[in-house]
Protein backbone atom coordinates (compact mmCIF):
# COMPACT_ATOMS: atom_id res chain seq x y z
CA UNK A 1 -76.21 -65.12 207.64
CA UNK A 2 -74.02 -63.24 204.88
CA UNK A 3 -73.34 -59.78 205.58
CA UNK A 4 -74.68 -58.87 202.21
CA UNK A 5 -78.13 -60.57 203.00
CA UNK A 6 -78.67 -58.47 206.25
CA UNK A 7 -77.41 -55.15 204.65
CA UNK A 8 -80.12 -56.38 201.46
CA UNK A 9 -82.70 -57.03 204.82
CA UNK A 10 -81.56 -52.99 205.96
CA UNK A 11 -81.86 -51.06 202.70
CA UNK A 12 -84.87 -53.16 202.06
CA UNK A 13 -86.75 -52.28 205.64
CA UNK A 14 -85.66 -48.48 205.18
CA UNK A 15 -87.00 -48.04 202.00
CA UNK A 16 -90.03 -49.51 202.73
CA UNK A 17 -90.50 -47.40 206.22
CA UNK A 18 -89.54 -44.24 203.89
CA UNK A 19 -92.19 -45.10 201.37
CA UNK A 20 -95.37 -46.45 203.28
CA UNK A 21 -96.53 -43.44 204.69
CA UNK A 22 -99.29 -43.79 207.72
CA UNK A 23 -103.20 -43.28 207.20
CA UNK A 24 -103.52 -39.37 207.65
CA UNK A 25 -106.93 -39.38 208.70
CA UNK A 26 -109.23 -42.11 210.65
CA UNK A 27 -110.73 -44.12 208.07
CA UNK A 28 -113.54 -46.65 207.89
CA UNK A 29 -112.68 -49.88 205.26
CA UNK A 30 -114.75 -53.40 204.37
CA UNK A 31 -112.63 -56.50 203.67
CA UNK A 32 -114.80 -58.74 201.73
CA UNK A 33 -114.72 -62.24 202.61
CA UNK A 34 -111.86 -64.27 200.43
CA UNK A 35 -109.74 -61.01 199.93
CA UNK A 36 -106.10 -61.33 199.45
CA UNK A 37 -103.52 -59.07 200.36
CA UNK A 38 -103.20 -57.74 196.93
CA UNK A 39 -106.92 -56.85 197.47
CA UNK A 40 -107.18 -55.29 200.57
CA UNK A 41 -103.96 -53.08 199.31
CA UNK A 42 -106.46 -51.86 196.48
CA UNK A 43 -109.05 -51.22 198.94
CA UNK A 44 -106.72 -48.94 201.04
CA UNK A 45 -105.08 -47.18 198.00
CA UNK A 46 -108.57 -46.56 196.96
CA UNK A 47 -109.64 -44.89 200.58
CA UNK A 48 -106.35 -42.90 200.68
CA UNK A 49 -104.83 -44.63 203.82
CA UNK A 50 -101.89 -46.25 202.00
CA UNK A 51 -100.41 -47.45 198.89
CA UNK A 52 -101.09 -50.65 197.81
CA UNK A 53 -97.66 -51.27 197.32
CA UNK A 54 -96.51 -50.59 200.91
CA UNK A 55 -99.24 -52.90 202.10
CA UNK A 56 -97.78 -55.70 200.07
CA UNK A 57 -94.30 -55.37 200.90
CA UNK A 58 -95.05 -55.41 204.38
CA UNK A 59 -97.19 -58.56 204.23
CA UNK A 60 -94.54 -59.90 202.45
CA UNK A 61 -91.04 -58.94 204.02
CA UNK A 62 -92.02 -58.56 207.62
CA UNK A 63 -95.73 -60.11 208.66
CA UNK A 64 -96.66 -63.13 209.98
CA UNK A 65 -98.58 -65.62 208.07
CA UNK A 66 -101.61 -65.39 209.73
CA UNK A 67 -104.29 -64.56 206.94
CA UNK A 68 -106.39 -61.84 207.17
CA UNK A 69 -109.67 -61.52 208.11
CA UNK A 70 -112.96 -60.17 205.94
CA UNK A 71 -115.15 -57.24 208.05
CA UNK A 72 -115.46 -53.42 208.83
CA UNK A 73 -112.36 -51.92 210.27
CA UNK A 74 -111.28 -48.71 211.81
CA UNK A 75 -108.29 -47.50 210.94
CA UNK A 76 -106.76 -44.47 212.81
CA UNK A 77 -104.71 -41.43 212.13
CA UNK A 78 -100.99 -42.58 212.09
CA UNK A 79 -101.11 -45.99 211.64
CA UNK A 80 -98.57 -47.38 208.96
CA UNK A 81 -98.98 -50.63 206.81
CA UNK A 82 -97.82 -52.84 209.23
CA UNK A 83 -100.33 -51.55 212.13
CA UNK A 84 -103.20 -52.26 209.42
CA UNK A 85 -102.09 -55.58 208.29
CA UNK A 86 -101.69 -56.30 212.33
CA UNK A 87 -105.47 -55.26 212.55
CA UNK A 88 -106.59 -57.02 209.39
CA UNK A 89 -105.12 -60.16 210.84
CA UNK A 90 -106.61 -59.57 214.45
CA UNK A 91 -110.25 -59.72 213.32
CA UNK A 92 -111.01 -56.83 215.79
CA UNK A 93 -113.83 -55.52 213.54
CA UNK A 94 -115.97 -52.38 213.88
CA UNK A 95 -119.30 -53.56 215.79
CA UNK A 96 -122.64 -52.75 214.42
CA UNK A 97 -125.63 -53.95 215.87
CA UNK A 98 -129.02 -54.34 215.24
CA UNK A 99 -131.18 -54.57 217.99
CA UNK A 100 -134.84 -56.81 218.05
CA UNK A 101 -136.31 -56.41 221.29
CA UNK A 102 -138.65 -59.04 223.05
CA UNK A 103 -142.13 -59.36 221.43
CA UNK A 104 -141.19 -56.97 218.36
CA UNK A 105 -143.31 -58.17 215.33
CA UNK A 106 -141.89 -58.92 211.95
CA UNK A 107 -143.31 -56.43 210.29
CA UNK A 108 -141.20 -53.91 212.45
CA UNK A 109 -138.12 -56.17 212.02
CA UNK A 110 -138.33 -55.47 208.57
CA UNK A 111 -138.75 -51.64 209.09
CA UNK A 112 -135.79 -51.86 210.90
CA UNK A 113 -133.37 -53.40 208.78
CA UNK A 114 -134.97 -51.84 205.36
CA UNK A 115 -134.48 -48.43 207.63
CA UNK A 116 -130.18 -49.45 208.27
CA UNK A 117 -128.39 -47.49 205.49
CA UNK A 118 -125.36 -49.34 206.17
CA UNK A 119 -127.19 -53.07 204.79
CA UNK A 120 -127.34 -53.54 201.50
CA UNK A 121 -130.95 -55.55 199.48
CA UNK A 122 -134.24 -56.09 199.58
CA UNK A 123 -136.01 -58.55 201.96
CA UNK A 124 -139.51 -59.75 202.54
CA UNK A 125 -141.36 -59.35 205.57
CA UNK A 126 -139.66 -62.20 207.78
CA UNK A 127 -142.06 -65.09 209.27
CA UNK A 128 -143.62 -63.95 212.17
CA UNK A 129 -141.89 -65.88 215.62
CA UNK A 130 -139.03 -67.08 213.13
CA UNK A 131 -136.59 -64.22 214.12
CA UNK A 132 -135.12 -64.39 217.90
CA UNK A 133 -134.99 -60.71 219.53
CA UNK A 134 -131.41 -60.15 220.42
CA UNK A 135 -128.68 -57.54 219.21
CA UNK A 136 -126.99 -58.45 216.12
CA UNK A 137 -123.38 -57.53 214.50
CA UNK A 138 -123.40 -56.84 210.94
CA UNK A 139 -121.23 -55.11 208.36
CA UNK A 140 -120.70 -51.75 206.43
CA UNK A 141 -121.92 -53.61 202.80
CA UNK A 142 -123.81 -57.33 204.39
CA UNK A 143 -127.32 -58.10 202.81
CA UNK A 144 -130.14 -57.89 205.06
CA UNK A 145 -131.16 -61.24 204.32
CA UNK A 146 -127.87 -62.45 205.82
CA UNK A 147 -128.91 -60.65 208.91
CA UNK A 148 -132.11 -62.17 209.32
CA UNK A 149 -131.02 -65.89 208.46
CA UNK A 150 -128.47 -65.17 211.27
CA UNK A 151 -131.70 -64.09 213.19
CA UNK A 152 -133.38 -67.34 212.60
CA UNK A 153 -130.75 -69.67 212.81
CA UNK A 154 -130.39 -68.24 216.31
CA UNK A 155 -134.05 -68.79 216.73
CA UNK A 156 -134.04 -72.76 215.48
CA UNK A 157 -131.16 -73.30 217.51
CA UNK A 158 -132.96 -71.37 221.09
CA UNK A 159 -136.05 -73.09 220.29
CA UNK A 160 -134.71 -76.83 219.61
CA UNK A 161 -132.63 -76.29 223.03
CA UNK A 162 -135.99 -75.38 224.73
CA UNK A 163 -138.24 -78.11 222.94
CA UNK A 164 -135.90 -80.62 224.59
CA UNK A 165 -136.21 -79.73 228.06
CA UNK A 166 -140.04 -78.99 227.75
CA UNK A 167 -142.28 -80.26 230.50
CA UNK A 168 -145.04 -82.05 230.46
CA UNK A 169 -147.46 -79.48 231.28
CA UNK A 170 -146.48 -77.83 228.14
CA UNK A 171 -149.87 -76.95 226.31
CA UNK A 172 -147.63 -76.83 222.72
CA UNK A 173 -148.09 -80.01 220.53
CA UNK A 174 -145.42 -78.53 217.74
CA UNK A 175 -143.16 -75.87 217.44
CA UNK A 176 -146.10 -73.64 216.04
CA UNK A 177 -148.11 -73.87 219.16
CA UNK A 178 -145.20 -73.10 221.08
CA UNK A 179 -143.55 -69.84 219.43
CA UNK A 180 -147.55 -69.01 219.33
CA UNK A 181 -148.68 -69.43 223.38
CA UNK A 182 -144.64 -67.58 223.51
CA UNK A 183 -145.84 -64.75 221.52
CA UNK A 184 -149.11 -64.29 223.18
CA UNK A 185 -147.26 -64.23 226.65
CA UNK A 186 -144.71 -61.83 225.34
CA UNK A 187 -147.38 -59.37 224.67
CA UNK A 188 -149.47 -60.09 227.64
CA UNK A 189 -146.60 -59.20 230.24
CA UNK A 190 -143.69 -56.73 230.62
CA UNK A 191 -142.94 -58.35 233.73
CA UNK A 192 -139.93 -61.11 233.51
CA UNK A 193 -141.44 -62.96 237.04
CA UNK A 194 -144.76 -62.93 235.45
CA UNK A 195 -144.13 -64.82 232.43
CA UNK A 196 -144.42 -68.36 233.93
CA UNK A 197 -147.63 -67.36 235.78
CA UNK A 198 -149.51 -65.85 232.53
CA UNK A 199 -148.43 -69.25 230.64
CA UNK A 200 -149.90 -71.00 233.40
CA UNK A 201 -153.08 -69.44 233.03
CA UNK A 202 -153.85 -69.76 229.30
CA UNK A 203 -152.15 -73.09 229.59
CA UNK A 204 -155.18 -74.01 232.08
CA UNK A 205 -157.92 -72.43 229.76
CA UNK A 206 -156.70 -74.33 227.12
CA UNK A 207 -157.02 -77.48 229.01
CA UNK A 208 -160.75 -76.77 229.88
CA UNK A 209 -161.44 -75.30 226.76
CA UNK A 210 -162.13 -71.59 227.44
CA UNK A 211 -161.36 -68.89 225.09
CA UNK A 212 -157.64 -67.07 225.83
CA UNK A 213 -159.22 -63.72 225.42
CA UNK A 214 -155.90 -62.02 224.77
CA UNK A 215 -156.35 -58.98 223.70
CA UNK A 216 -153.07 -58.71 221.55
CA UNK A 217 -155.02 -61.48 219.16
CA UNK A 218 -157.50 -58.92 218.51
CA UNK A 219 -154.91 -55.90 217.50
CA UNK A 220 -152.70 -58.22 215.28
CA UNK A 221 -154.92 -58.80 211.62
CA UNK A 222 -155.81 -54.51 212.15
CA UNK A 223 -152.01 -53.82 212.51
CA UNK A 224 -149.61 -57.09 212.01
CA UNK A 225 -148.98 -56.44 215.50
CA UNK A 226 -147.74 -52.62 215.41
CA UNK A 227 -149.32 -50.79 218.35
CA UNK A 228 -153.15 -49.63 217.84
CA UNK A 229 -152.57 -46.29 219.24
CA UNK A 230 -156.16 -46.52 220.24
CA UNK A 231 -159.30 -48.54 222.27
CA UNK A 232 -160.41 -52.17 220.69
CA UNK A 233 -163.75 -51.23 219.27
CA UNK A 234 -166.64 -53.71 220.40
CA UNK A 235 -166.99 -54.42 216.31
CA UNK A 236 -162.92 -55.67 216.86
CA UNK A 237 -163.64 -57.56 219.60
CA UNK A 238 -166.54 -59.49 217.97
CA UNK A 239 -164.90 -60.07 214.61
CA UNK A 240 -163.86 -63.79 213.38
CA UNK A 241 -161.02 -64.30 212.17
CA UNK A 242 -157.85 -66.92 212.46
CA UNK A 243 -156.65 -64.62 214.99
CA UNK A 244 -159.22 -63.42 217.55
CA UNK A 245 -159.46 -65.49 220.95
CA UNK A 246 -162.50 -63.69 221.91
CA UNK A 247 -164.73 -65.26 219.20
CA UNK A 248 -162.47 -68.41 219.11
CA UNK A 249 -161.20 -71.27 221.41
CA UNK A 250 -157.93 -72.68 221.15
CA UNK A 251 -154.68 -70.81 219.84
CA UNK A 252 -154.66 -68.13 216.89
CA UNK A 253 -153.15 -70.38 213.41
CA UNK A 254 -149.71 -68.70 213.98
CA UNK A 255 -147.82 -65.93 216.27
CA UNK A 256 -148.47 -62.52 216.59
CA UNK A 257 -145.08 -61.33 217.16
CA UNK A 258 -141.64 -62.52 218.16
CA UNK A 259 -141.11 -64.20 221.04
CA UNK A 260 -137.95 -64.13 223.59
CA UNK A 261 -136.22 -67.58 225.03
CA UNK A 262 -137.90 -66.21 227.96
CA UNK A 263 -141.43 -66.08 227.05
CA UNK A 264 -140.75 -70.00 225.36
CA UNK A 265 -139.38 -71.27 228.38
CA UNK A 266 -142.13 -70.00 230.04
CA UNK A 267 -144.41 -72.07 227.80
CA UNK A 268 -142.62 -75.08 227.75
CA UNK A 269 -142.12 -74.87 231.58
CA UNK A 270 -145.52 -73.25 232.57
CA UNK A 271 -146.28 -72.42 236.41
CA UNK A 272 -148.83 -75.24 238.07
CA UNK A 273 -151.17 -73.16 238.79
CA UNK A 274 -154.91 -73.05 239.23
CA UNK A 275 -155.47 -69.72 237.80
CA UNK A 276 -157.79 -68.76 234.77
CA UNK A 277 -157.99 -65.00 234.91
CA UNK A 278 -156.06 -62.03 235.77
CA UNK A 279 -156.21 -58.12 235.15
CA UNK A 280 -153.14 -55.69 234.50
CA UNK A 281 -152.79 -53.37 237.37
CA UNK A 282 -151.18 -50.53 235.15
CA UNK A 283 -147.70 -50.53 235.70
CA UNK A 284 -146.98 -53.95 233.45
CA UNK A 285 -148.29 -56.34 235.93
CA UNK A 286 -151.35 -58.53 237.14
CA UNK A 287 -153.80 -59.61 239.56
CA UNK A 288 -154.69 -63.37 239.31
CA UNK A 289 -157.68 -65.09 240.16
CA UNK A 290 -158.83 -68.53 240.30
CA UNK A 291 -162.91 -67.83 239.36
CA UNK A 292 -165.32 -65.72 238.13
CA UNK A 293 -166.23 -63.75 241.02
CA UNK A 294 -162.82 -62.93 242.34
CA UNK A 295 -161.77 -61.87 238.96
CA UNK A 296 -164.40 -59.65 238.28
CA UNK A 297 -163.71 -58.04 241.86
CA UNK A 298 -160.69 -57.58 241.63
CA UNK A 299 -161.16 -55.66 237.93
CA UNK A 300 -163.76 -53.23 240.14
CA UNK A 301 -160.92 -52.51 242.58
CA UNK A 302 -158.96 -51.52 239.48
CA UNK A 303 -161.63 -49.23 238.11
CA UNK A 304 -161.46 -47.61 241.64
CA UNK A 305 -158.28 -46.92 241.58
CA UNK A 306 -158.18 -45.77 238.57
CA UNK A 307 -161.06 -43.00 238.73
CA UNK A 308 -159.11 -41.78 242.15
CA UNK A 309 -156.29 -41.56 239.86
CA UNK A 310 -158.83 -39.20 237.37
CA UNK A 311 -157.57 -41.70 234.53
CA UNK A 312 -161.15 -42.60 233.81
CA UNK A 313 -164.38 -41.26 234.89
């Protein structure tokens, strides 16, 4: 190379390391999807990390041609053009998450992500059993309904993977039936080893055609499945509606909440069991029983136990 090209290369590199300056404070910046260089220089300028003009010069004279990538980024204290374009290249984006637990209903999905000041929109109330409960990564600026299409793709693509390996003791005719028995089972059990077993059960009343009597069913047209805070009131229990499976047979017309892979799996793979009843034992689990008689002893050992424990008189 000609001399004069490398000392053009030097007086080039130390004017632009005398000019760019380094972020004086950690800063917090959103590269929107399909910004250029020129852009994300504006964005920076505009935040008071560094000129737009240093940014551009060091894209141009010394990085690599990787392009960069849209998202939230951190930048810290000290770092000079070249760190950020390094970083804006990388992809290593601030993570936010949004967490949907197991069994949460949509109307408290929505709460949620109306309630994230950092999401941007208004939304309806999502589906109920269309969202799949897992944490999710969003962005400083993203639309909530962005956020919950990425929560339902992730639930169409969980539920077709299930559907596929589904056994034939399945109770579910259609996806419906399935996120529906899921959502029922969800509420029914906090215990993961459990799940199977209390999808075996309704799975076996459904087959002789006895009413699920799940008391979830009852709470979700009073609340949309937010907790009662209270006792089921005999007038609950008797009311008809397209929910109740103490004054119905069959499954409600749709879920009461949103189900887990878990809880599907559990549907779609039910236990072989001969169970048809079972009573929580207070601490998230059950007591099974195959009839009548051993069920309703076993709920008079828990009434016991309970008065000893002065929860009840």
């Amino acid at each position: 190379m000609h001399p004069f090209r490398w000392l053009t290369i030097a007086i080039i590199a130390l004017s632009l390391a005398a000019c760019s300056g380094s972020a004086p404070n950690d800063t917090e910046v959103v590269i929107p999807p399909g910004a250029s260089i020129a852009k994300a220089g504006e964005i920076l300028e505009a935040k008071g990390v560094v000129s737009a003009s240093s940014f551009r010069n060091e894209a141009r004279f010394f990085g690599s041609d990787d392009p960069i990538k849209p998202g939230e980024y951190k930048i810290e204290k000290g770092m000079d053009a070249g760190d950020i374009l390094e970083l804006f290249q990388s992809g290593k984006t601030i993570q936010r998450l949004v967490m949907i637990p197991e069994g949460m209903p949509s109307i408290m999905v929505w709460e949620r992500l109306m309630a994230e000041p950092r999401l941007k929109g208004e939304i309806p109330v999502p589906a109920e059993g269309s969202i799949l409960p897992d944490s999710y990564a969003f962005t400083t600026g993203e639309s909530r309904a962005a956020v919950v299409k990425r929560m339902q793709t992730a639930m169409n693509k969980a539920f077709a993977e299930l559907w596929a390996k589904r056994s034939p003791r399945t109770a579910a005719k259609d996806r419906n039936e399935a996120i529906t028995l899921a959502s029922i089972v969800e509420k029914e059990t906090g215990v993961p080893s459990e799940r199977r077993t209390v999808a075996g059960v309704y799975t076996n009343r459904l087959a002789v055609g006895m009413r699920l009597q799940a008391d979830p069913t009852i709470i979700y047209p009073i609340t949309k499945g937010k907790p009662l805070g209270r006792r089921i009131l005999r007038s609950e229990i008797l009311a008809v509606n397209d929910y109740n499976t103490y004054s119905m047979t069959g499954l409600p017309k749709g879920p009461i909440a949103n189900p887990g892979k878990a809880s599907i799996a559990a549907v779609l793979d039910p236990e072989a069991n001969d169970y048809l009843f079972f009573v929580a034992k207070g601490d998230g689990g059950h007591i099974f029983a195959r009839t009548l008689s051993e069920h309703n002893a076993n709920v008079q050992k828990w009434y016991a136990l309970r008065r000893e424990r002065g929860e009840i008189e």
